[in-house]
Structure formats: structure tokens, C-alpha cells
Protein backbone atom coordinates (compact mmCIF):
# COMPACT_ATOMS: atom_id res chain seq x y z
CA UNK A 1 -24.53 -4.78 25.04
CA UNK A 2 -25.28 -3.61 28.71
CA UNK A 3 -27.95 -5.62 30.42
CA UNK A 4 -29.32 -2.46 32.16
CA UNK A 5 -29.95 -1.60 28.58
CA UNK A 6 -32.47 -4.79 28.38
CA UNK A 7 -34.72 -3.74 31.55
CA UNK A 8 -34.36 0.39 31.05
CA UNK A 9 -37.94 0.29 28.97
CA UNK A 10 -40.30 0.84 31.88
CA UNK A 11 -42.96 1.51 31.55
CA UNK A 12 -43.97 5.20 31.25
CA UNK A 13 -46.57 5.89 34.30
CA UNK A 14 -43.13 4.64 36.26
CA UNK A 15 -41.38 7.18 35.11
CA UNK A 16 -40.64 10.94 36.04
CA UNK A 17 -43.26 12.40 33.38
CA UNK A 18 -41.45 13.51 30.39
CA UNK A 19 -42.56 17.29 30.93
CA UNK A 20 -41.73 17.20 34.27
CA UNK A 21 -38.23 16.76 33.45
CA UNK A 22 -35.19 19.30 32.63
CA UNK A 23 -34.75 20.12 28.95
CA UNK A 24 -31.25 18.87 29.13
CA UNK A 25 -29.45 16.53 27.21
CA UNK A 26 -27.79 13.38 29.01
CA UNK A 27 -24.43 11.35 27.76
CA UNK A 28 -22.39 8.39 30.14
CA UNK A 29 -19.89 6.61 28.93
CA UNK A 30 -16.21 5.77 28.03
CA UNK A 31 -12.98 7.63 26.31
CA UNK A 32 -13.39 4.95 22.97
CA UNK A 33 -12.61 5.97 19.79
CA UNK A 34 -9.29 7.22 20.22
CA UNK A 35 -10.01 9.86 22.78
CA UNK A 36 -7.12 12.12 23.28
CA UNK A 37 -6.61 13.68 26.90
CA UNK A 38 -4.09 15.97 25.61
CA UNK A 39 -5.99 16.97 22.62
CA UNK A 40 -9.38 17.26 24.63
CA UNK A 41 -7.57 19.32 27.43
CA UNK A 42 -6.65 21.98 24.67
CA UNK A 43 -9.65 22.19 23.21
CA UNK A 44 -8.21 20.68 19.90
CA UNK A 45 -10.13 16.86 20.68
CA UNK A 46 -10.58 15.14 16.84
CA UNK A 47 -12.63 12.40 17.85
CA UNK A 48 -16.41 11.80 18.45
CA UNK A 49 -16.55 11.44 21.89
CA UNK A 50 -13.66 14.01 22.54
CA UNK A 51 -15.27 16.82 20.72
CA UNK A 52 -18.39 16.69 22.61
CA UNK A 53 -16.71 16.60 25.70
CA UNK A 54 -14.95 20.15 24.61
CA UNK A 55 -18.27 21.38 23.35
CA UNK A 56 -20.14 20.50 26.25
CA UNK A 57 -17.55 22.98 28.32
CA UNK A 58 -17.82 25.58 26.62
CA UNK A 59 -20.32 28.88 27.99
CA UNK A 60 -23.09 28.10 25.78
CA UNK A 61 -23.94 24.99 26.78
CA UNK A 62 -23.32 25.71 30.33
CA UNK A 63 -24.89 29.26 30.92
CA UNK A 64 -28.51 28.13 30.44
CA UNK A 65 -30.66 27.36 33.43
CA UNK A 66 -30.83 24.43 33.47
CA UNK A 67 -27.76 23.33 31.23
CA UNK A 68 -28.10 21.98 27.83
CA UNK A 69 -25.86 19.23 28.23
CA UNK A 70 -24.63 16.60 31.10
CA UNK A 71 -21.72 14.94 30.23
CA UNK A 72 -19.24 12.55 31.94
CA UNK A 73 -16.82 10.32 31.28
CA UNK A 74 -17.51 7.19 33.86
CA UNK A 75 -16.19 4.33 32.43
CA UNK A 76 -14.47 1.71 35.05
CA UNK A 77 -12.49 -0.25 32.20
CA UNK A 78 -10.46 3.32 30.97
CA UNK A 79 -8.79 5.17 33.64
CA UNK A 80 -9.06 8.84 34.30
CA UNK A 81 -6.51 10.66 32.47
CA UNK A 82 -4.88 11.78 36.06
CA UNK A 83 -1.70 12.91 34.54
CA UNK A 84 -2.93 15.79 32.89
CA UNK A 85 -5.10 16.69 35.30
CA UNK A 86 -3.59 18.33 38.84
CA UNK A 87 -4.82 18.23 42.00
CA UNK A 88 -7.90 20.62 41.85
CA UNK A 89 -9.33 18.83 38.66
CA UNK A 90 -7.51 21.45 36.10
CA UNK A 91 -6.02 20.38 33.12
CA UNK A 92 -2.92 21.05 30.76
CA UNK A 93 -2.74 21.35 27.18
CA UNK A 94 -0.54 20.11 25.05
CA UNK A 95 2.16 22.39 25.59
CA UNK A 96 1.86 21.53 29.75
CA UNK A 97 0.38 25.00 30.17
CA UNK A 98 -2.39 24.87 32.59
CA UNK A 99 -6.15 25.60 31.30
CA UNK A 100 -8.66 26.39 34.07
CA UNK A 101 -11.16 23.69 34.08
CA UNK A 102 -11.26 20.24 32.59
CA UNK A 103 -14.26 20.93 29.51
CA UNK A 104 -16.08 17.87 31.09
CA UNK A 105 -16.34 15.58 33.73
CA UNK A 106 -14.38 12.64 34.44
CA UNK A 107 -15.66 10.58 37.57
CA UNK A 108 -17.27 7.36 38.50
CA UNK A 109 -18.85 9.44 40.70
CA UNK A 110 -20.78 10.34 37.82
CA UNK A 111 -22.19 7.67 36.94
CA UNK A 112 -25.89 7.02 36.03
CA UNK A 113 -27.91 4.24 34.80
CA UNK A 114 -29.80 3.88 31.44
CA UNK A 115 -32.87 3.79 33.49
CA UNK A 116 -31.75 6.67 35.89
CA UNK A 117 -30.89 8.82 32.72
CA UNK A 118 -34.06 8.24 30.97
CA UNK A 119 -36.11 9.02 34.48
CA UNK A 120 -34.05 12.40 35.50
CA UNK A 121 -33.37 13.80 31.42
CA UNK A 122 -35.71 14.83 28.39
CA UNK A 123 -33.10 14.12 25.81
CA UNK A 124 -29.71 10.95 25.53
CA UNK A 125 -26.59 11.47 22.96
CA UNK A 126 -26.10 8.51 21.47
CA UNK A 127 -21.85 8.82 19.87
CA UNK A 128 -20.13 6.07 18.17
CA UNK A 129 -16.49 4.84 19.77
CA UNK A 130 -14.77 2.19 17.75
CA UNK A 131 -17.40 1.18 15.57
CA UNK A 132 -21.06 1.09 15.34
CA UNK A 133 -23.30 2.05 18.42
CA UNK A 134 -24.90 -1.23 19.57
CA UNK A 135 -27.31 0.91 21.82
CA UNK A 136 -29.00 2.90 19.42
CA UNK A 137 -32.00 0.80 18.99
CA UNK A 138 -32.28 0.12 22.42
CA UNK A 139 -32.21 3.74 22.96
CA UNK A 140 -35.23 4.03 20.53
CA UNK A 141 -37.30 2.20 23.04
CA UNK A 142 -36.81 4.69 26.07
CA UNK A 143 -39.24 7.63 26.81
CA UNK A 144 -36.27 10.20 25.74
CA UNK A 145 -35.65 11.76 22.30
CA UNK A 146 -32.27 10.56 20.99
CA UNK A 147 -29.95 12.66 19.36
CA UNK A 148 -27.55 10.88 17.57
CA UNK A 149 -24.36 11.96 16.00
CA UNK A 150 -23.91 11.18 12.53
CA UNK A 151 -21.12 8.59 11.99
CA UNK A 152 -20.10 6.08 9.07
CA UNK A 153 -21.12 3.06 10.78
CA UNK A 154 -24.63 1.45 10.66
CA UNK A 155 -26.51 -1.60 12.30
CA UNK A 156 -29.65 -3.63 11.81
CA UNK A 157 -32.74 -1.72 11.33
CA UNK A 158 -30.97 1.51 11.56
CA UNK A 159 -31.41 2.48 8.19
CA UNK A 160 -34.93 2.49 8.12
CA UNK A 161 -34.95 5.22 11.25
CA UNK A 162 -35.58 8.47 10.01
CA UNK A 163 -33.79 11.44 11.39
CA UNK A 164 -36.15 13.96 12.36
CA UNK A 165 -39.12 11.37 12.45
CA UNK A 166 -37.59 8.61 15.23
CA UNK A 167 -34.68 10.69 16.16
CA UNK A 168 -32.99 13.41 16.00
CA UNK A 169 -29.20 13.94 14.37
CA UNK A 170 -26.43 16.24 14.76
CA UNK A 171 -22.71 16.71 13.26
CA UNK A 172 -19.89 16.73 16.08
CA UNK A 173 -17.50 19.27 13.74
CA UNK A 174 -20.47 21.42 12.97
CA UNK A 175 -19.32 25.09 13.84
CA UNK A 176 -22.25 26.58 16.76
CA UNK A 177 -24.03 28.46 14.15
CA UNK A 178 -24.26 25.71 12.25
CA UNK A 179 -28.39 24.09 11.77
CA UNK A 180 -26.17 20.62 12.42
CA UNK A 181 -24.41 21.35 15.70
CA UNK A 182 -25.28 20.22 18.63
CA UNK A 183 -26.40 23.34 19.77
CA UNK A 184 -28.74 24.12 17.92
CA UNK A 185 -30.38 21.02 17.99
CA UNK A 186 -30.66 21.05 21.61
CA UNK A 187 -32.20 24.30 21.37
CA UNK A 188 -34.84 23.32 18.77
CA UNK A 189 -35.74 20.33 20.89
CA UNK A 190 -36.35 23.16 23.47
CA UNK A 191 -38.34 25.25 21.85
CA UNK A 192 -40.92 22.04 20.15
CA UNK A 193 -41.98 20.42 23.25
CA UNK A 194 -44.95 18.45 21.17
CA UNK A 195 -42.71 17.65 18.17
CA UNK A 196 -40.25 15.76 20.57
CA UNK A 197 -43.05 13.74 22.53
CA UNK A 198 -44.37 12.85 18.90
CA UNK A 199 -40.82 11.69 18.20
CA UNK A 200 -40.69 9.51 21.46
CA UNK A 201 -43.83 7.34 20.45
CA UNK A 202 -42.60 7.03 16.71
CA UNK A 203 -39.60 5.76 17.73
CA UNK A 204 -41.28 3.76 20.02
CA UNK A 205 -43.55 2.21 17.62
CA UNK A 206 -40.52 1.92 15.22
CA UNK A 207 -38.63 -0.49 17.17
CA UNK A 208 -41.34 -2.48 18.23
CA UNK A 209 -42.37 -3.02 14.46
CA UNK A 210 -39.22 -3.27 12.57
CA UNK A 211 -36.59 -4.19 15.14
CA UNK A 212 -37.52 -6.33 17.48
CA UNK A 213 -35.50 -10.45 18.19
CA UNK A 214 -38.60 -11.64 16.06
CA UNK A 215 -38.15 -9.08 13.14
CA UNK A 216 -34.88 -9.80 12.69
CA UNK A 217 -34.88 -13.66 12.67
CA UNK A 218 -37.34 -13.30 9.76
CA UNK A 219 -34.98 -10.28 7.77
CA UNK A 220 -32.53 -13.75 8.02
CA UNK A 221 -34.57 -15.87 6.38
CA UNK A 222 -35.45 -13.85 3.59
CA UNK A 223 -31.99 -12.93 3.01
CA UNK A 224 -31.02 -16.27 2.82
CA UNK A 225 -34.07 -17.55 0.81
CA UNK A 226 -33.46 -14.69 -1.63
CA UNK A 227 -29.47 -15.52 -1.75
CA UNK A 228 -30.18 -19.24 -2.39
CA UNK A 229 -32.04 -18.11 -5.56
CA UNK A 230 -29.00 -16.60 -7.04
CA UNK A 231 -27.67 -20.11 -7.37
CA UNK A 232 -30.92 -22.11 -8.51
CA UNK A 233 -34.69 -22.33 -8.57
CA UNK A 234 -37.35 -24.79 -9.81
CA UNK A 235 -39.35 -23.68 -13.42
CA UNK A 236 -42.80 -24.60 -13.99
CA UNK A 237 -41.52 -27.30 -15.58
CA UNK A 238 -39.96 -28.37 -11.94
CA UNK A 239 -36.24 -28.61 -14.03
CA UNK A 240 -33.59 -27.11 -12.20
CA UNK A 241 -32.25 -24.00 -14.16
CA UNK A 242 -30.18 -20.92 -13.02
CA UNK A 243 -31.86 -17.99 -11.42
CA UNK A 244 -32.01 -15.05 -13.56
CA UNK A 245 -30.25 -13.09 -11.94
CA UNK A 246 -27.47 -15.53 -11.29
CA UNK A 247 -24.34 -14.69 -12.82
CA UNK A 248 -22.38 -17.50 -14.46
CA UNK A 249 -18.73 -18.12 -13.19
CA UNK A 250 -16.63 -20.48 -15.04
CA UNK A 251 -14.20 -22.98 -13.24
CA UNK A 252 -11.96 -22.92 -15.59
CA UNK A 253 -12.20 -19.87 -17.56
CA UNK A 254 -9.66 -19.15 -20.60
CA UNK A 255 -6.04 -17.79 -20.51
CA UNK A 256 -4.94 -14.77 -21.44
CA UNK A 257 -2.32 -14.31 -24.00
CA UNK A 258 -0.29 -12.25 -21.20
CA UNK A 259 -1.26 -14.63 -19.12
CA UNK A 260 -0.18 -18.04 -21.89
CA UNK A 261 3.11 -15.80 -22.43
CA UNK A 262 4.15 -15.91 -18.76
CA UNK A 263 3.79 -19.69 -18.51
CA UNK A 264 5.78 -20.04 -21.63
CA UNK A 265 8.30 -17.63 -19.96
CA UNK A 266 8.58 -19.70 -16.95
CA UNK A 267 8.75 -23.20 -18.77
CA UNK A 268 11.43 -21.72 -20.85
CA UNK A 269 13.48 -20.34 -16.81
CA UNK A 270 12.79 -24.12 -16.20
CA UNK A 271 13.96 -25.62 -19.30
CA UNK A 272 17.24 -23.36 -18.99
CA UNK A 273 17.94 -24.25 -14.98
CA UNK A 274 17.96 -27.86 -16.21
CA UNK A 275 20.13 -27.84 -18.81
CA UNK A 276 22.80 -26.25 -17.04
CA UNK A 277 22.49 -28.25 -13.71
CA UNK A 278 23.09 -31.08 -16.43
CA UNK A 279 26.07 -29.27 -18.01
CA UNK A 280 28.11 -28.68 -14.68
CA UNK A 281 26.93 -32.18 -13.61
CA UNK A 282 28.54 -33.49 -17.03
CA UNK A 283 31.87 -30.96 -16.65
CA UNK A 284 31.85 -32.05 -13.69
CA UNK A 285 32.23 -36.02 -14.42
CA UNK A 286 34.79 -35.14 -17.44
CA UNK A 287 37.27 -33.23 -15.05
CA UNK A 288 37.47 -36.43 -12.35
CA UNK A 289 38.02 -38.81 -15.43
CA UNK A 290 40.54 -36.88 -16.96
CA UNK A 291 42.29 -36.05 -13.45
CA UNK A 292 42.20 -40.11 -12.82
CA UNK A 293 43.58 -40.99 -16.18
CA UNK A 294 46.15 -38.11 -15.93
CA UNK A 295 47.10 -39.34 -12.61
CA UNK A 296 47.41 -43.04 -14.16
CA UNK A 297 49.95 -42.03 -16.74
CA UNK A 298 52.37 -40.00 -15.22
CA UNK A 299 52.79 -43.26 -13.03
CA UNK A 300 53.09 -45.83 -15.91
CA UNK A 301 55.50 -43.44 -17.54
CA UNK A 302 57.50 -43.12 -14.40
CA UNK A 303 58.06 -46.63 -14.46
CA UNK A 304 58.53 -47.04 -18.53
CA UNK A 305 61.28 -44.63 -18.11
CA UNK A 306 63.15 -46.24 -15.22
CA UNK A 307 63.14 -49.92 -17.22
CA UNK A 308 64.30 -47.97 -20.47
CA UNK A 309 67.08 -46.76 -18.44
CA UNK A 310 68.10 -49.66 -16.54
CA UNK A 311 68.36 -51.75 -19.57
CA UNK A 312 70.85 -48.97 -21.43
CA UNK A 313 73.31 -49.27 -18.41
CA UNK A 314 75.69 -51.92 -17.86
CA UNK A 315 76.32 -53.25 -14.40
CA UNK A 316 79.24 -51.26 -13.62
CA UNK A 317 77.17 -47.60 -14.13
CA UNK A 318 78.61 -46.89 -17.51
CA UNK A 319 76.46 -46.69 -20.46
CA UNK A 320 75.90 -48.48 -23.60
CA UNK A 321 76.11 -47.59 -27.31
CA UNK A 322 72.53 -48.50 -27.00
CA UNK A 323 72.00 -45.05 -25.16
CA UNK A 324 72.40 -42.84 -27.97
CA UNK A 325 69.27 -44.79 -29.24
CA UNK A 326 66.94 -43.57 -26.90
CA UNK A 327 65.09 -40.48 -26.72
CA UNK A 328 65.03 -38.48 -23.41
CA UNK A 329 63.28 -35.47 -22.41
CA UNK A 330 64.63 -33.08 -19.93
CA UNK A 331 63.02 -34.27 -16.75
CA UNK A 332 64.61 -37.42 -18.31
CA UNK A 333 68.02 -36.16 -17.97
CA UNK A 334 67.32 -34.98 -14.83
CA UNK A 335 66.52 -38.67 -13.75
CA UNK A 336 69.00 -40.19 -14.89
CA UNK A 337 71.57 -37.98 -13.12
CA UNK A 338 69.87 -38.46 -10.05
CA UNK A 339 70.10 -41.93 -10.60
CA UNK A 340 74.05 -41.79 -11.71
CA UNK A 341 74.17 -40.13 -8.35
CA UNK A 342 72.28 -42.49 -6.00
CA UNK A 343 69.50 -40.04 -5.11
């Protein structure tokens, strides 16, 4: 929050007096909430901030003495849009096509104070950006009427203020004719001097009341008193028993049968996966036996088959009678003429 925001509530015999002030409305601030140059330049701006901008250009604002609106863009943390604007503060739309004049001001320049806006203005805008307005209560304190735009957001205390009673409230997409635009707000603000001075001190009294560091330190505690009694309170009896309103969660709370039939469903996945990890691992062990013992015996009967035919041939190469005996396959025969041979 702005610290000029803390020390704008002077008091009101140091102020410009209210009456003596223009009927005109007053916003400063920065391009949040997704401002849109482009979009703005053409008229065609879809956020908060942006459309007020365009309306606050346009002839009806501007063509009453003095204006009904003052509105700048003067942040120093979001540049000026400075390329779509050319060198005699024009801008372009979207389709680069020049527009004559920029629908509001962007300049530091421009730049005013809380307290300077609430001294030198009857009325302050007070538009969301990203999220809720943190100055909208502080605004409540200032000898101005507040005209807020309605938004989604909300903030401590601020849904006890009353439109119409603490403040007044406008919609940004409103068309002009519209009860809810900002224009005719502005202009009903003009015309009920005494209903807006009224509207100052209630909102005044408001904040003071309901919203001040003290009044909020104590909504805390009763929240959290009250939210502690949702878990447990003390009886007559001073037993310790649930709070009526307390709403029993178990820690464990039943299955569901969809719920028992996926875990069944999953055990059996589980089940399967093991089984055939244990299969291949089993395969696995059978193939290196049998390709050991395999290996194994086509050695031993290598061998066997060598002595059989050594021992059926006499010294000289020539065989026995004793050959005719013995049994030979064909990769027999083809050993033993390799061997007749020498190879």
C-alpha cells in the first residue's frame, strides 16, 4: 500500500473546502490489469483501467466546464507505451492507422498525490488492476466521494460498505445511457451536492467503526475462536465432546467395491509380473544346463569314437574282421576316412 495513502486523511479545515472544489472526478495510477496500448489506442480497450481511459476521451466527458473526469496514467514502474504513440502525442490503432489524440493522458508529468487529489477534486475512481484494490478503504477515509467500479474481487470490511450509502459504484462496460456508467454517475453526483457530503461523513464514520488496525485484529480472533469450536468445546459437564456443528471425518473410512476391485486388479498385474520374471529366470537356467551338458557329450563321444576305431585297425592301417561289428554313423565314416587319410 502507498504510504502517502497513510498520512492523506487531514484533517478537513486543512483542506480546500469540499464546495469550493471542481465537480470533477480524479484517477492516478498505472496500466495493471492487462492494459492494452493497442487496444486502448482504438478505442476497443477490454480491461478496467483501459476502458476508462477510452471513456474518459471521449466528448462527453470532456465538453463540460469543468470536465467530468481527470485521468492519467503516471506510473514510474510501467513505461509509456511510446511506440504507438508519435511524436505529437497521437496514437495508432491496431491496424497502424493514426487516430488523432491519445483518449487519455500518459505522463509523469501528471502526477498527483493522494493528498493533492483529495485537496484540488470533489470526487476519486477507485479501479481494480490485478486483483483486489488495497486502497479502497483508505480511500473511504478522505473528504472525497469514491466511485468505485464494480469488480469480482473483495477485501476486509468491504462488504459491509454500502454502495450508494459510503460510496458510490459504477460498471466500466455500461453503455453512456446506461444508470451504471460512469457518466451518469458523475452527473448525479453533480446534480446532489448534499447527498455526496452526507456520503463523505458516512464513509467516514464507516471506516473508523468497522475497519480500522483495531477492528480487524478482533474480526481475527473471533474467527479463530469460532473455527476452534468446529473441532471441540467443553459441556456443562466440562467433558470434551464435538461441536455441533462439527462434521465427523473418518481416518480410515471404508472401500468402495470399485475401489476393492482395483486393488484386486492390481494384486492380480503383480501376481502375473512375478510369475513370469520367474518363468524366463527358470527357461533361462534350463537352456545353459542343457547347452553345458550338450557341449559335454559331443566331446566324450568324440573321443569314444576315436578309441572304437583305433582298436578295429591293425597296425599296418588295414582293418579287422572286428570292423564289420561296429556300428558307424555317417559323420563316422567321414572320420574314419579322414583318418585313413592322415587329416
Amino acid at each position: 500500500m502507498p504510504e502517502e495513502l497513510g498520512v492523506a486523511n487531514k484533517k478537513k479545515e486543512e483542506l480546500t473546502k469540499w464546495s469550493n472544489r471542481p465537480k470533477t472526478a480524479v484517477w492516478r495510477g498505472g496500466p495493471t490489469g492487462n492494459v492494452d496500448w493497442s487496444r486502448v489506442a482504438a478505442g476497443q480497450a477490454v480491461s478496467e483501467r483501459g476502458r476508462v481511459c477510452v471513456q474518459s476521451g471521449e466528448d462527453a466527458f470532456q465538453n463540460s466546464n469543468p470536465p467530468l473526469l481527470d485521468f492519467a496514467f503516471v506510473s514510474d514502474f510501467v513505461p509509456a507505451p511510446t511506440n504507438i504513440l508519435n511524436k505529437n502525442g497521437n496514437g495508432v490503432d491496431t491496424n497502424n492507422n493514426t487516430v488523432s489524440t491519445f483518449p487519455c493522458r500518459i505522463s509523469k508529468s501528471a502526477k498527483l498525490s493522494i493528498s493533492e487529489q483529495q485537496n484540488q477534486f470533489r470526487y476519486i475512481l477507485d479501479l481494480a488492476g490485478n486483483g483486489w484494490s488495497s486502497r479502497f478503504l483508505e480511500l473511504l477515509k478522505l473528504n472525497v466521494v469514491v466511485v468505485k467500479a464494480k469488480d469480482r474481487f473483495t477485501g476486509f470490511c468491504q462488504e459491509l460498505a454500502v454502495s450508494g450509502v459510503h460510496y458510490t459504484s459504477f460498471a466500466s462496460t455500461a453503455k453512456s445511457g446506461s444508470p451504471l456508467s460512469l457518466l451518469s454517475v458523475l452527473r448525479s453526483l453533480q446534480n446532489n451536492d448534499a447527498h455526496a457530503e452526507h456520503m463523505i461523513n458516512d464513509a467516514n464514520a464507516f471506516v473508523r467503526d468497522y475497519c480500522s488496525r483495531d477492528a480487524q485484529i478482533c474480526y481475527w480472533k473471533l474467527l479463530l475462536e469460532e473455527y476452534a469450536k468446529l473441532f471441540i468445546s467443553k459441556t456443562d459437564t466440562d467433558l470434551l465432546t464435538p461441536h455441533h456443528l462439527a462434521i465427523k471425518i473418518d481416518r480410515y473410512p471404508p472401500l468402495q467395491l470399485l475401489e476393492w476391485e482395483l486393488l484386486l486388479l492390481l494384486f492380480g498385474l503383480l501376481l502375473l509380473v512375478c510369475v513370469c520374471v520367474r518363468f524366463d529366470q527358470l527357461m533361462l537356467s534350463k537352456c545353459a544346463h542343457n547347452a553345458v551338458h550338450t557341449q559335454d557329450y559331443t566331446r566324450g563321444l568324440q573321443v569314444h569314437k576315436y578309441e572304437r576305431v583305433s582298436t578295429a585297425m591293425e597296425d599296418d592301417g588295414t582293418c579287422s574282421s572286428n570292423m564289420h561289428n561296429i556300428q558307424y554313423s555317417d559323420t563316422d565314416n567321414v572320420n574314419i576316412e579322414m583318418l585313413k587319410l592322415g587329416v
